[in-house]
Protein backbone atom coordinates (compact mmCIF):
# COMPACT_ATOMS: atom_id res chain seq x y z
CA UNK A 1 -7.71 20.47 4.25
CA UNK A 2 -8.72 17.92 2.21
CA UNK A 3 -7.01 14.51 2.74
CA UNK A 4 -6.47 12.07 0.40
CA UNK A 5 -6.31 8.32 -0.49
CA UNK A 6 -3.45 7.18 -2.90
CA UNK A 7 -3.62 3.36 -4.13
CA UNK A 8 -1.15 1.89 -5.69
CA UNK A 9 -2.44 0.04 -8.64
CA UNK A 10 0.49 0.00 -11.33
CA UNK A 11 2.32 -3.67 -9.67
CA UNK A 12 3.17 -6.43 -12.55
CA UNK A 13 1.86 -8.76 -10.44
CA UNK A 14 4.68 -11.16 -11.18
CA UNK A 15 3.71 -13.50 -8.51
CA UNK A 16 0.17 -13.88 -8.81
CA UNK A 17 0.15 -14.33 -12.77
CA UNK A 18 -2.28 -11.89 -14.07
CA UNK A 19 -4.16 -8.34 -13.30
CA UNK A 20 -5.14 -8.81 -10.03
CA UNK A 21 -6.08 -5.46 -9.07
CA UNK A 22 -8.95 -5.34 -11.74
CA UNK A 23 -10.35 -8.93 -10.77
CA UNK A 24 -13.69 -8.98 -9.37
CA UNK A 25 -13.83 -10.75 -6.21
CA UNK A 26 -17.36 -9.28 -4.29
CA UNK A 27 -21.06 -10.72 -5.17
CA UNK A 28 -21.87 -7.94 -7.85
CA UNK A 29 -17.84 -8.56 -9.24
CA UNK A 30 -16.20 -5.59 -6.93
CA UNK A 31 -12.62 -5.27 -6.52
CA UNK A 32 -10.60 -5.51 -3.88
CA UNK A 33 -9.99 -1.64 -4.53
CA UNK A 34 -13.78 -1.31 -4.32
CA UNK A 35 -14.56 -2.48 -0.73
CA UNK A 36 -11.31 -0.15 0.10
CA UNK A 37 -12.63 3.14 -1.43
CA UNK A 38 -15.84 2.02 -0.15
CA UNK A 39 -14.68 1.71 3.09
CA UNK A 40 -12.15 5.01 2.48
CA UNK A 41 -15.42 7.35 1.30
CA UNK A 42 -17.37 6.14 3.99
CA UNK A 43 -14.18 7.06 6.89
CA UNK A 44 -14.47 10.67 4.90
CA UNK A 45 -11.88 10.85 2.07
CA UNK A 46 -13.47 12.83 -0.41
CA UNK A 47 -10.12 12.93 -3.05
CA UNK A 48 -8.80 9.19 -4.12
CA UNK A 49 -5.89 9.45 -6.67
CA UNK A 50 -4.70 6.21 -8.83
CA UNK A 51 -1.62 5.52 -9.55
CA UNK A 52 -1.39 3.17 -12.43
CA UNK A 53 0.44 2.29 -16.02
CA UNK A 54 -0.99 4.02 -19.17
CA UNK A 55 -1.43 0.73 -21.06
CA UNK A 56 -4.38 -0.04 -19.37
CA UNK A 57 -5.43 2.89 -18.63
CA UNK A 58 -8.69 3.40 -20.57
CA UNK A 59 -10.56 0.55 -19.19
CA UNK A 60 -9.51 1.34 -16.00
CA UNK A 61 -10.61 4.72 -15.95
CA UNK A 62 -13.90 4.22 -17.79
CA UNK A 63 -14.45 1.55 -14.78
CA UNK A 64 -13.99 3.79 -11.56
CA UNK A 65 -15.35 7.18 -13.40
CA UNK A 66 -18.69 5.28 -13.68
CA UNK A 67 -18.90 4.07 -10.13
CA UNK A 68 -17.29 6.93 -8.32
CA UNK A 69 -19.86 9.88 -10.16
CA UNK A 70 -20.98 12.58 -7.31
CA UNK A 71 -18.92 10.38 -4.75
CA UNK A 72 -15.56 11.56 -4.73
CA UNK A 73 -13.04 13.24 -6.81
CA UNK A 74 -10.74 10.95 -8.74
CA UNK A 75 -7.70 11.71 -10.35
CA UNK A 76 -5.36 9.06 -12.30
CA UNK A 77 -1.79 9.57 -12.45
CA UNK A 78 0.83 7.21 -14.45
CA UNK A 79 4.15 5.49 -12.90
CA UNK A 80 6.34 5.37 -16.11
CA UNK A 81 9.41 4.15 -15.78
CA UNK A 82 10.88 7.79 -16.54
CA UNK A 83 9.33 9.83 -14.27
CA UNK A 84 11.61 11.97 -12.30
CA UNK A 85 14.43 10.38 -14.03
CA UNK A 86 17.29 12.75 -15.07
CA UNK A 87 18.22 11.57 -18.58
CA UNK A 88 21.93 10.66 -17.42
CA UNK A 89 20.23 8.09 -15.51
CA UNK A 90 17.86 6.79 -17.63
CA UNK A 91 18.57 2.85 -18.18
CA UNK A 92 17.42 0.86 -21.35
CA UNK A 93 16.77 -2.16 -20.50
CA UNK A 94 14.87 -1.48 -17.47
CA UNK A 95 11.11 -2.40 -18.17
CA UNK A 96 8.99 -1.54 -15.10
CA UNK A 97 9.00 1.40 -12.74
CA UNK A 98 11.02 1.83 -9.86
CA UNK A 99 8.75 0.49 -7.24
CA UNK A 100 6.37 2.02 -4.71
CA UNK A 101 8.63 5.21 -3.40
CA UNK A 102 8.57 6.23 -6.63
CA UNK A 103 5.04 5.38 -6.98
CA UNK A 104 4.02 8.22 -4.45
CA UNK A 105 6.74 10.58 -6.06
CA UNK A 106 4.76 10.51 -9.76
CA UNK A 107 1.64 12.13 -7.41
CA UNK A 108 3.42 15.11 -6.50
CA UNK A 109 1.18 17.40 -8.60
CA UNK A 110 -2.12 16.52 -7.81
CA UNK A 111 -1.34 15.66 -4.17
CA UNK A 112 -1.46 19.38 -1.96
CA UNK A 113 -2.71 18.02 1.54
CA UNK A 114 -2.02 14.94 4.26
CA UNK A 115 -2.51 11.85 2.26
CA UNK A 116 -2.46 7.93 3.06
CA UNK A 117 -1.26 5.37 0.71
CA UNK A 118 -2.59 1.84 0.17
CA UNK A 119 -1.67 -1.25 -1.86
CA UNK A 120 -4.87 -1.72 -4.80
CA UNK A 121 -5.11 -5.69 -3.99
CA UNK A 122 -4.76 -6.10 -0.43
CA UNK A 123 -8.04 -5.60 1.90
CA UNK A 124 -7.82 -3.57 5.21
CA UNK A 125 -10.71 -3.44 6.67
CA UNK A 126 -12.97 -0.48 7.80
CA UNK A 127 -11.30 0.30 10.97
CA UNK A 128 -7.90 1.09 9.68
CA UNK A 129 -9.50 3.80 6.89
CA UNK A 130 -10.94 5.55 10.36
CA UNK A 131 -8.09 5.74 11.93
CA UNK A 132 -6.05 6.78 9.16
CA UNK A 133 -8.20 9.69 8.25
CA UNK A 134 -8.61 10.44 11.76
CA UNK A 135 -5.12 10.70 12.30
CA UNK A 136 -4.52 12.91 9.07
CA UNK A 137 -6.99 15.15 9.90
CA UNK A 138 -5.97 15.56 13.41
CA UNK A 139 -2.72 14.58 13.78
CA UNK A 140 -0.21 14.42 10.79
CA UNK A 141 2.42 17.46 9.75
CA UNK A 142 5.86 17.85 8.39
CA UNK A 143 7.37 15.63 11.67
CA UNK A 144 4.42 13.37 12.41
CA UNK A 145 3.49 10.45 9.83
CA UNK A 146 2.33 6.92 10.66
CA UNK A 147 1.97 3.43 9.60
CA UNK A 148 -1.00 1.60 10.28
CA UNK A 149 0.32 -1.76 11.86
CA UNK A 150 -1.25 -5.28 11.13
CA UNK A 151 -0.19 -8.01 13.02
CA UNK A 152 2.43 -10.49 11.17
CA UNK A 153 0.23 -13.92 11.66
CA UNK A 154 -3.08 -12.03 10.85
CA UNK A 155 -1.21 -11.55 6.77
CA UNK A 156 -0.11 -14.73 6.01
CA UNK A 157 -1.06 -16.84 2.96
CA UNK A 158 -1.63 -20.88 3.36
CA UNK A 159 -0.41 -21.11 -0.48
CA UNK A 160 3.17 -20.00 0.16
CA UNK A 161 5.71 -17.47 2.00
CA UNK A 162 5.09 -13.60 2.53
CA UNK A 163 7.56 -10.64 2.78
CA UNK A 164 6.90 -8.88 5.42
CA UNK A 165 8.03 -5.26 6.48
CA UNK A 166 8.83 -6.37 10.06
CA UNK A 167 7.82 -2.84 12.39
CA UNK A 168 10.31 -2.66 15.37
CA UNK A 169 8.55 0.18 17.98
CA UNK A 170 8.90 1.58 20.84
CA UNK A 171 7.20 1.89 24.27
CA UNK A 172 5.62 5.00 23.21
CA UNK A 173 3.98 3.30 19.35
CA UNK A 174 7.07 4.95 18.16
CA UNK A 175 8.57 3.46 14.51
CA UNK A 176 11.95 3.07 14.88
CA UNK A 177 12.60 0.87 12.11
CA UNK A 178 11.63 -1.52 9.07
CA UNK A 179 13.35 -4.87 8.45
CA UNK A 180 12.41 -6.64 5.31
CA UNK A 181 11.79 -10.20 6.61
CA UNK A 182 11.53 -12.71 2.90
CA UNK A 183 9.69 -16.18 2.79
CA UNK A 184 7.82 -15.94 6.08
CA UNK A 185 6.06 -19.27 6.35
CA UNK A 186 3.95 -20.35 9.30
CA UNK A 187 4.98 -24.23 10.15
CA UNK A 188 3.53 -26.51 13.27
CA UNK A 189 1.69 -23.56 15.09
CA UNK A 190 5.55 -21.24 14.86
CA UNK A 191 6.60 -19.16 12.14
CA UNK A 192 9.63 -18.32 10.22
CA UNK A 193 11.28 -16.37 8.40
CA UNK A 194 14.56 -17.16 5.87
CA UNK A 195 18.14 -14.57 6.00
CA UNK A 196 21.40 -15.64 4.38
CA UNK A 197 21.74 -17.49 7.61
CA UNK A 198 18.82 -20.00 7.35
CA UNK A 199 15.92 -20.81 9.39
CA UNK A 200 15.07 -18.03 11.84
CA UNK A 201 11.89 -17.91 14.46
CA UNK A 202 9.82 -14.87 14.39
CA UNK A 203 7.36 -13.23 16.80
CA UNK A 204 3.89 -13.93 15.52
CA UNK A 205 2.27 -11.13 17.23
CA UNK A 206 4.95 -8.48 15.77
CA UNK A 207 3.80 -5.40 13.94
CA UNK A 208 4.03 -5.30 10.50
CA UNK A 209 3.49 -3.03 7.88
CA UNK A 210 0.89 -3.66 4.75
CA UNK A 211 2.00 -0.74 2.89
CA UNK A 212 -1.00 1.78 4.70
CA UNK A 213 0.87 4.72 4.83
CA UNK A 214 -0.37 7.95 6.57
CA UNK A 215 2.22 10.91 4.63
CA UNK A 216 2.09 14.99 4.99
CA UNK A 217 2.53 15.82 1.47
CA UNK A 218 5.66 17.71 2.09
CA UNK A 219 7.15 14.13 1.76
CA UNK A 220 7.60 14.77 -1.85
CA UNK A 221 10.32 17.23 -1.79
CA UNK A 222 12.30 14.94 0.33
CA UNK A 223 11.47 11.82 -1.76
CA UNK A 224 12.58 13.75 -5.22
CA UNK A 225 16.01 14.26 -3.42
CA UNK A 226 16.25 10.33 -2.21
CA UNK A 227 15.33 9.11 -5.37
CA UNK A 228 17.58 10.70 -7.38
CA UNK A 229 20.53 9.93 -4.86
CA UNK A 230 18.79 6.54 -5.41
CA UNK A 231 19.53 6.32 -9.01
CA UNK A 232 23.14 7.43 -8.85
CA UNK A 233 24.29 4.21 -7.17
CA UNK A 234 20.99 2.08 -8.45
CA UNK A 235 20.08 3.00 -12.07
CA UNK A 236 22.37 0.19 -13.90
CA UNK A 237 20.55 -2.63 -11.99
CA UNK A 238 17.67 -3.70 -13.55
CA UNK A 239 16.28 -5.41 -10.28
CA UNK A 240 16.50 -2.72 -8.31
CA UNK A 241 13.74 -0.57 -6.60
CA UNK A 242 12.88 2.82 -4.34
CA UNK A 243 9.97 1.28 -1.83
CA UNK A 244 8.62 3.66 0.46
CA UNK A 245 10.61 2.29 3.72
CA UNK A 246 13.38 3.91 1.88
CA UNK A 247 12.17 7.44 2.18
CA UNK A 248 10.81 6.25 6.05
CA UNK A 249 13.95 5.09 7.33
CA UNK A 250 15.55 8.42 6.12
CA UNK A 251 13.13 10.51 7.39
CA UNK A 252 12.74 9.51 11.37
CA UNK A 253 16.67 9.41 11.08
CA UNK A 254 16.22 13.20 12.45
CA UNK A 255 15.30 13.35 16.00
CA UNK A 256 12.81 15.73 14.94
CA UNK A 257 10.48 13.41 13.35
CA UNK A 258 8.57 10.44 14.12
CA UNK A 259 6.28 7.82 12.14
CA UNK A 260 3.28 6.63 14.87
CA UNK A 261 2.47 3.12 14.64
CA UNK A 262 -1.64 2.82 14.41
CA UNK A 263 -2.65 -0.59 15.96
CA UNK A 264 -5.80 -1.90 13.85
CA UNK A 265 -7.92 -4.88 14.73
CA UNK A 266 -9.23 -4.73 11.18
CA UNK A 267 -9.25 -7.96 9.37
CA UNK A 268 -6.46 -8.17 6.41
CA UNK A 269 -6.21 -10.05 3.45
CA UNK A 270 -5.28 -9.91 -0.47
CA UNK A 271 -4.09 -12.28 -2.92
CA UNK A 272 -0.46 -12.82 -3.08
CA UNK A 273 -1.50 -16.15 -5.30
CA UNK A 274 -3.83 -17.54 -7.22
CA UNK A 275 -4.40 -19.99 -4.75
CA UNK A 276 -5.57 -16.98 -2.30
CA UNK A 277 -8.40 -15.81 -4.63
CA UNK A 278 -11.10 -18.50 -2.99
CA UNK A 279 -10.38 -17.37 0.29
CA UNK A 280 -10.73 -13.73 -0.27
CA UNK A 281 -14.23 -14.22 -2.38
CA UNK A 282 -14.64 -16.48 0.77
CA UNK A 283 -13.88 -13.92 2.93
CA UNK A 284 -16.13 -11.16 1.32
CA UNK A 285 -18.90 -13.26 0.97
CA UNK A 286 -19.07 -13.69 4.96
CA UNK A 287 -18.48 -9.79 5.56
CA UNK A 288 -21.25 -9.17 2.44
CA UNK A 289 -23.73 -11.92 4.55
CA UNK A 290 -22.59 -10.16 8.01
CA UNK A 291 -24.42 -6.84 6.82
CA UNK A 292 -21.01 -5.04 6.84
CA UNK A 293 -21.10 -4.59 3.15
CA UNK A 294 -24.36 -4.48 0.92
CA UNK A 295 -24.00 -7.13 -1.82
CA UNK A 296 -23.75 -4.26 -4.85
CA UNK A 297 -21.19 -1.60 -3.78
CA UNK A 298 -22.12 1.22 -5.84
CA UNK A 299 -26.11 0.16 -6.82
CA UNK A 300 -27.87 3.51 -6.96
C-alpha cells in the first residue's frame, strides 16, 4: 500500500484575482503547495498526484518535476470540464469544471490505494499530514474515511467573510454531517455567519472542514454514480457544482460507514484575498525563523 496525496490545484481563483496556487510566498519563493508536499513527504507520502487545467500545464509541470526529482512520484492529471460527462449532458456554455467532487473523480486512473485530498493554496501544518497518513495507513477502508477538523476561528480571514463547511460530530469524533455556513465574519470578539434568515451566532470553537480529506480509493466508483445523477438534475445551470461533501453526505447515509473527524492543533492559513498574502509570507517567515522549515525547501 502506497498512499497518496491529491491537491487540488485547478480553482479559478475568482475571489482572490489571479493564480494563487503558483505564487511564491516562502524566503526562496515556495508555494503554499511546497511547504504542504514538504510537510506531506516528510509524514511519508511517497505518490502526490495534481490535479490541475491543461492551459497551464507546462509551466506547472516543468516547476514541480524539477523540485520533486528522486523525492516522490508525481503524476498530473487534468479537470476538464468534460470529464466523465455523458455527451447528453454536456452543456455549452459552461466554462469551468464542476468543482472539487469532480476534481477527485478525474484521478480515478492513477489513484489504486487510500488517498487524502488537500486544497493547493491553503496551509495545514505538519501535524495534520501525520495524522492523515497515519490514519490511511492504519486505519482507512471501504467504511472508514475521515476529515481532518480545524477549528472555525483558527480559518478566518481579517480581509473579509469565509465559507465554512460547518462539521456537526458526535460523542464518539463521529461525522454526522456538513452544513455550508456563507460569509462567516468574526465581529466584537463573536462570530457570525449569514442564512436567508439574517444574522446568526456561531460556535467559534466548532469543527470545520478545510477540504483535508482522508478517502479509500473505492470512493470513485461511488462518486462516478453521484455525479452523473448529479448532472441529470444540474447540467443546465451554469453555477452549479459537485463538491466533495456531496459524495460524504451520501456515503455515511449507510449505517455501515463512517467519516472520523481528526482533531489537529496544526496552524491553518491560505489566502482567500489579496489582502491575506502579507500575513501568510508573515506567517512563513516566523515558522522559516522558528527552525520548522529551512529557508530553501528543496536546496540540494
Amino acid at each position: 500500500m502506497k498512499p497518496t496525496l491529491l491537491i487540488l490545484a485547478a480553482g479559478m481563483a475568482s475571489r482572490y484575482g489571479s493564480m494563487k496556487q503558483t505564487e511564491g510566498f516562502g524566503p526562496s519563493g515556495e508555494t503554499i503547495m511546497d511547504y504542504s508536499i514538504y510537510d506531506a513527504i516528510e509524514a511519508g507520502f511517497q505518490k502526490i498526484v495534481f490535479i490541475i487545467r491543461k492551459d497551464f500545464s507546462a509551466p506547472f509541470e516543468a516547476n514541480f518535476n524539477e523540485k520533486l526529482k528522486n523525492k516522490a512520484e508525481v503524476v498530473y492529471v487534468y479537470q476538464e470540464r468534460d470529464a466523465f460527462v455523458p455527451s447528453e449532458n454536456q452543456p455549452q456554455d459552461r466554462v469551468k469544471p464542476w468543482g472539487t467532487g469532480h476534481a477527485i473523480l478525474c484521478a480515478k486512473d492513477v489513484v489504486n490505494d487510500p488517498f487524502a485530498v488537500i486544497n493547493a493554496d491553503d496551509f495545514y501544518g505538519k501535524q495534520s499530514f501525520k495524522i492523515a497518513y497515519d490514519f490511511l495507513c492504519q486505519r482507512c477502508s471501504e467504511n472508514d474515511y475521515a476529515i481532518v477538523g480545524y477549528p472555525l476561528n483558527k480559518t478566518l480571514s481579517e480581509f473579509g467573510t469565509v465559507s465554512r463547511g460547518v462539521c456537526e460530530v458526535d460523542a464518539n469524533g463521529t461525522l454526522i454531517s456538513i452544513k455550508e455556513r456563507t460569509k462567516i465574519w468574526k465581529e466584537n470578539e463573536s462570530l457570525y455567519y449569514e442564512d436567508e434568515s439574517g444574522k446568526q451566532t456561531i460556535d467559534a470553537n466548532l469543527s470545520v472542514s478545510m477540504n483535508f480529506w482522508c478517502f479509500h480509493h473505492s470512493i470513485f466508483k461511488n462518486a462516478e454514480v453521484l455525479f452523473h445523477n448529479f448532472l441529470k438534475e444540474n447540467w443546465q445551470n451554469p453555477k452549479s457544482e459537485f463538491f466533495i461533501p456531496i459524495i460524504a453526505e451520501k456515503f455515511i447515509e449507510s449505517s455501515e460507514n463512517k467519516i472520523n473527524v481528526l482533531p489537529t492543533s496544526s496552524i491553518w492559513f491560505g489566502v482567500t484575498y489579496k489582502e491575506d498574502a502579507p500575513v501568510v509570507k508573515s506567517c512563513i517567515d516566523e515558522l522559516v525563523e522558528s527552525g520548522s522549515y529551512p529557508s530553501s525547501l528543496w536546496s540540494k
